[in-house]
C-alpha atoms as a PDB file:
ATOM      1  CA  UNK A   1     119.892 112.438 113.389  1.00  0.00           C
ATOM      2  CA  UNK A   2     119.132 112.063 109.584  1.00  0.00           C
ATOM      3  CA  UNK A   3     118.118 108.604 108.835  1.00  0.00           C
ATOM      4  CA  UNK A   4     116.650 106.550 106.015  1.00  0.00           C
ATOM      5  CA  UNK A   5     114.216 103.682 106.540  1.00  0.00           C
ATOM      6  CA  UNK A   6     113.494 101.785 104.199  1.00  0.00           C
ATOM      7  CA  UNK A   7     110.068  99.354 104.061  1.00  0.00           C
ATOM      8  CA  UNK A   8     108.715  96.593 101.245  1.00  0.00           C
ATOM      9  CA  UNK A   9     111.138  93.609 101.040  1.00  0.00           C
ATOM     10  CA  UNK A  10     109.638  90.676 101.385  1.00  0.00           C
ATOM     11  CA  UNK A  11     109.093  87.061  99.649  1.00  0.00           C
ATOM     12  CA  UNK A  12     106.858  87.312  95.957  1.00  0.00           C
ATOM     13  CA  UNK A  13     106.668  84.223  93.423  1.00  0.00           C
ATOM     14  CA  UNK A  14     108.737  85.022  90.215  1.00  0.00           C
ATOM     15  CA  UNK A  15     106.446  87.155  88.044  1.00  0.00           C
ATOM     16  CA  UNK A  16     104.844  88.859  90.521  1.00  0.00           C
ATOM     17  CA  UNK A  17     105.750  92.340  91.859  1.00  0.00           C
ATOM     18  CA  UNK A  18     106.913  94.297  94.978  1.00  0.00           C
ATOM     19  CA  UNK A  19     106.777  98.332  95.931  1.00  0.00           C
ATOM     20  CA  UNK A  20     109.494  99.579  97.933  1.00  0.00           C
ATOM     21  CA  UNK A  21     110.140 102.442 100.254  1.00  0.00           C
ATOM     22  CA  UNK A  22     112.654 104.627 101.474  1.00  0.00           C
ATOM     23  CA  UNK A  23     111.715 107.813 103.496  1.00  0.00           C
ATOM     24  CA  UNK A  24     114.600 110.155 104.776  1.00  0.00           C
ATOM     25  CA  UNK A  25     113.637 111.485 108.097  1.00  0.00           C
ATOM     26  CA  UNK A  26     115.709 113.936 110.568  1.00  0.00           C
ATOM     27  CA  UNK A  27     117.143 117.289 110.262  1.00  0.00           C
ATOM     28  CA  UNK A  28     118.098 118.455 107.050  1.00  0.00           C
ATOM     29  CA  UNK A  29     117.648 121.282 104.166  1.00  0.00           C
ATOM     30  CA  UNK A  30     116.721 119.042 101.462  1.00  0.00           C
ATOM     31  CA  UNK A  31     116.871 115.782  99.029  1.00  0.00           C
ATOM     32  CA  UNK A  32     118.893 115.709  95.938  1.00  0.00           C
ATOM     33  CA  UNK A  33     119.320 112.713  94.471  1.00  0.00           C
ATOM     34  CA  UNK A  34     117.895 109.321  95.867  1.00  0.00           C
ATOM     35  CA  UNK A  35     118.972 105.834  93.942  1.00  0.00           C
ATOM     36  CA  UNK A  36     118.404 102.449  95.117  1.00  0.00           C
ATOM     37  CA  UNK A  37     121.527  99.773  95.337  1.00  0.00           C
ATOM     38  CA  UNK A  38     121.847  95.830  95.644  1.00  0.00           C
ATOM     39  CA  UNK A  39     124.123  94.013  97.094  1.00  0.00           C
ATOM     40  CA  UNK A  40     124.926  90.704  96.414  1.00  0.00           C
ATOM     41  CA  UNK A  41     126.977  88.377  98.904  1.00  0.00           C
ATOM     42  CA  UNK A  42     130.988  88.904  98.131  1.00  0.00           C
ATOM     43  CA  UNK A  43     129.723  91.196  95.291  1.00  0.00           C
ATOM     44  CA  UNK A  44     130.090  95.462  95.303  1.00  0.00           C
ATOM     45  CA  UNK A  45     126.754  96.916  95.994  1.00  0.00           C
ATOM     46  CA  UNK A  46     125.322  98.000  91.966  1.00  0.00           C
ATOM     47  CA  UNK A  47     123.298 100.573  90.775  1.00  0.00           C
ATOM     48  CA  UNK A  48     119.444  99.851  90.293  1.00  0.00           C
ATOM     49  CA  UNK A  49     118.269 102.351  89.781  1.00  0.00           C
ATOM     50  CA  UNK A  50     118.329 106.567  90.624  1.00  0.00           C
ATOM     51  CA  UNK A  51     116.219 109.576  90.365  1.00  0.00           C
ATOM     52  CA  UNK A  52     117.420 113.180  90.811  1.00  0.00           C
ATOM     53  CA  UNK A  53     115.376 116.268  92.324  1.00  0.00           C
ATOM     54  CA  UNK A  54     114.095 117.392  89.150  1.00  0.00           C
ATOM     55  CA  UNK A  55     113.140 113.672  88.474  1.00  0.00           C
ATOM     56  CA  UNK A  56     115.225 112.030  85.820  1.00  0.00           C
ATOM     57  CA  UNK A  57     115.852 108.767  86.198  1.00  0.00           C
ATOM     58  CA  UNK A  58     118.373 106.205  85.004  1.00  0.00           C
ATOM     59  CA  UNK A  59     118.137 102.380  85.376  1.00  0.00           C
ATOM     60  CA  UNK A  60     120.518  99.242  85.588  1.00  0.00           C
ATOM     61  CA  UNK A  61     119.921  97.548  81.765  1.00  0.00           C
ATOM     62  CA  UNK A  62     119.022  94.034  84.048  1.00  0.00           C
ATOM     63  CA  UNK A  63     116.025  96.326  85.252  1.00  0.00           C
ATOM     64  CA  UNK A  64     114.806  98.794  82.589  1.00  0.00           C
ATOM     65  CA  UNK A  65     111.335  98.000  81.568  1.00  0.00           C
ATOM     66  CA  UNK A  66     110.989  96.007  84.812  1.00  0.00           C
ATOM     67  CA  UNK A  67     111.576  98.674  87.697  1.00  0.00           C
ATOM     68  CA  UNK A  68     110.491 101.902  88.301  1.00  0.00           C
ATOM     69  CA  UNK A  69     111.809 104.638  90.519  1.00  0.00           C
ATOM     70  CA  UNK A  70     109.808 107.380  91.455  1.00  0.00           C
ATOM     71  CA  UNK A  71     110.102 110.198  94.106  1.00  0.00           C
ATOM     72  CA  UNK A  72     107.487 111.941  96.323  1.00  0.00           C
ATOM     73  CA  UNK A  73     109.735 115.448  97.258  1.00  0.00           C
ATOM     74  CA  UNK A  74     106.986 116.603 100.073  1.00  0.00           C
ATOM     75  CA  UNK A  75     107.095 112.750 101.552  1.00  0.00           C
ATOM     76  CA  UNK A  76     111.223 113.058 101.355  1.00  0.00           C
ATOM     77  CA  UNK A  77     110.379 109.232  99.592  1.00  0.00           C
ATOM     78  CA  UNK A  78     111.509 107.676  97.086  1.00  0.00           C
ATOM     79  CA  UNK A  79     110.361 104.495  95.749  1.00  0.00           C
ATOM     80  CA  UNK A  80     110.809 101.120  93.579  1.00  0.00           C
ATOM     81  CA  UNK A  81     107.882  99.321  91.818  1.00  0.00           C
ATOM     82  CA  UNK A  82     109.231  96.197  90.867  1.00  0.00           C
ATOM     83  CA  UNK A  83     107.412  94.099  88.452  1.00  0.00           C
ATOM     84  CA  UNK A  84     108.025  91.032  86.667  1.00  0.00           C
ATOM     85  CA  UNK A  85     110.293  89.740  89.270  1.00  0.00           C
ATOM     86  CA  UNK A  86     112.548  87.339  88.271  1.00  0.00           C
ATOM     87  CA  UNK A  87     114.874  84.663  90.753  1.00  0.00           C
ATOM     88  CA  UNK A  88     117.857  86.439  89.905  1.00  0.00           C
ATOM     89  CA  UNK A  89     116.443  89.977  91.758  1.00  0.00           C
ATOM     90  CA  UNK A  90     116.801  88.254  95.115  1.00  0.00           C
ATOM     91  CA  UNK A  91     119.460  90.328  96.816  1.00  0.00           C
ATOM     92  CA  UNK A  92     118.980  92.788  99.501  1.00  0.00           C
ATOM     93  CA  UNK A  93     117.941  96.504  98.296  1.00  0.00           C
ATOM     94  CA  UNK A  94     120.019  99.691  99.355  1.00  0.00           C
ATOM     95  CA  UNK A  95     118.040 103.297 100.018  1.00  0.00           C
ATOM     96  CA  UNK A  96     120.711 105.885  99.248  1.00  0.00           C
ATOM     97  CA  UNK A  97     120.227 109.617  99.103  1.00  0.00           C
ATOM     98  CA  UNK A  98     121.965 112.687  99.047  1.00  0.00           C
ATOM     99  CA  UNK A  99     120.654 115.105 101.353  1.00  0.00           C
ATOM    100  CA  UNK A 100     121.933 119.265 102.021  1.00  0.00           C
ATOM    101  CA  UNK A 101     122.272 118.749 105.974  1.00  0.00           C
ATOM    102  CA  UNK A 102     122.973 122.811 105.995  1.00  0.00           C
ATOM    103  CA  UNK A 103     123.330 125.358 103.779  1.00  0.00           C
ATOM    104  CA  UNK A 104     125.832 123.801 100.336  1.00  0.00           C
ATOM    105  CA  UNK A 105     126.378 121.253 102.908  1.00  0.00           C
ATOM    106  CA  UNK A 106     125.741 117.923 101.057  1.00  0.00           C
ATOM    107  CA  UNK A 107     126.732 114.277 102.729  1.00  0.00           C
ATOM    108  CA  UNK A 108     125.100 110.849 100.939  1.00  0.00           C
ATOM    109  CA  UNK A 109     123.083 108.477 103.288  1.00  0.00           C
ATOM    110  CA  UNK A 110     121.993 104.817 103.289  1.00  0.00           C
ATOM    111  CA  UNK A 111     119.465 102.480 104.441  1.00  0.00           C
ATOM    112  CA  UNK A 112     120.008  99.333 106.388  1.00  0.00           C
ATOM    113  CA  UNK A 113     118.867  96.851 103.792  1.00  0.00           C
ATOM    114  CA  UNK A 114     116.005  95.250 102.692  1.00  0.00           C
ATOM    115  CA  UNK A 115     115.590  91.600 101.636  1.00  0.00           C
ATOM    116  CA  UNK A 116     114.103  90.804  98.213  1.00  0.00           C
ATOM    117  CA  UNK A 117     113.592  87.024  97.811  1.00  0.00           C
ATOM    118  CA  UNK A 118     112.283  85.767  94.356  1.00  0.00           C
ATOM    119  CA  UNK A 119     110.932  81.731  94.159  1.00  0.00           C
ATOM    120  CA  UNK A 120     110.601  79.985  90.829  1.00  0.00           C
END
């Protein structure tokens, strides 16, 4: 069963920084793209940030110069450095990937959520 599972959330003072992880684990061909989402209460879940296979990455405009994304492609892991935190990034963070289960095959995963909490 293809999963992802995410690690990194936690609680950081505003200005300081946090490193999350998403690794996609199971039975499948490969990783194309891999994003990260939050998700505010009675909000839609947004766009942070996303990477592609060949590595180009785009960012929400709330994030750019804050937040990067990176991937590792022989780790099937992608990742968020997240610096200069601010109050307002407290949500919880989304892992999503698209992953070829078999052969042109392609079907988009998530994670369960992980907690970012930001204190001023």
């Amino acid at each position: 069963q293809v999963q992802l599972v995410e690690s990194g959330g936690g609680l950081v003072q505003a200005g300081g920084s946090l490193r999350l992880s998403c690794a996609a684990s199971g039975r499948f061909l490969s990783v194309s793209a891999m994003a990260w989402y939050h998700q505010t209460p009675g909000k839609q879940r947004e766009l942070v940030a996303s990477i592609s296979s060949g590595g180009s990455t785009n960012y929400a405009d709330s994030v750019k110069g804050r937040f990067t994304i990176s991937r590792d492609n022989a780790k099937n892991t992608v990742y968020l450095q997240m610096n200069s935190l601010k109050p307002e990034d407290t949500t919880v963070y989304f892992c999503y990937a698209v992953l070829e289960t078999s052969a042109n095959i392609f079907q988009q995963y998530w994670g369960q959520g992980t907690q970012v909490t930001v204190s001023s």
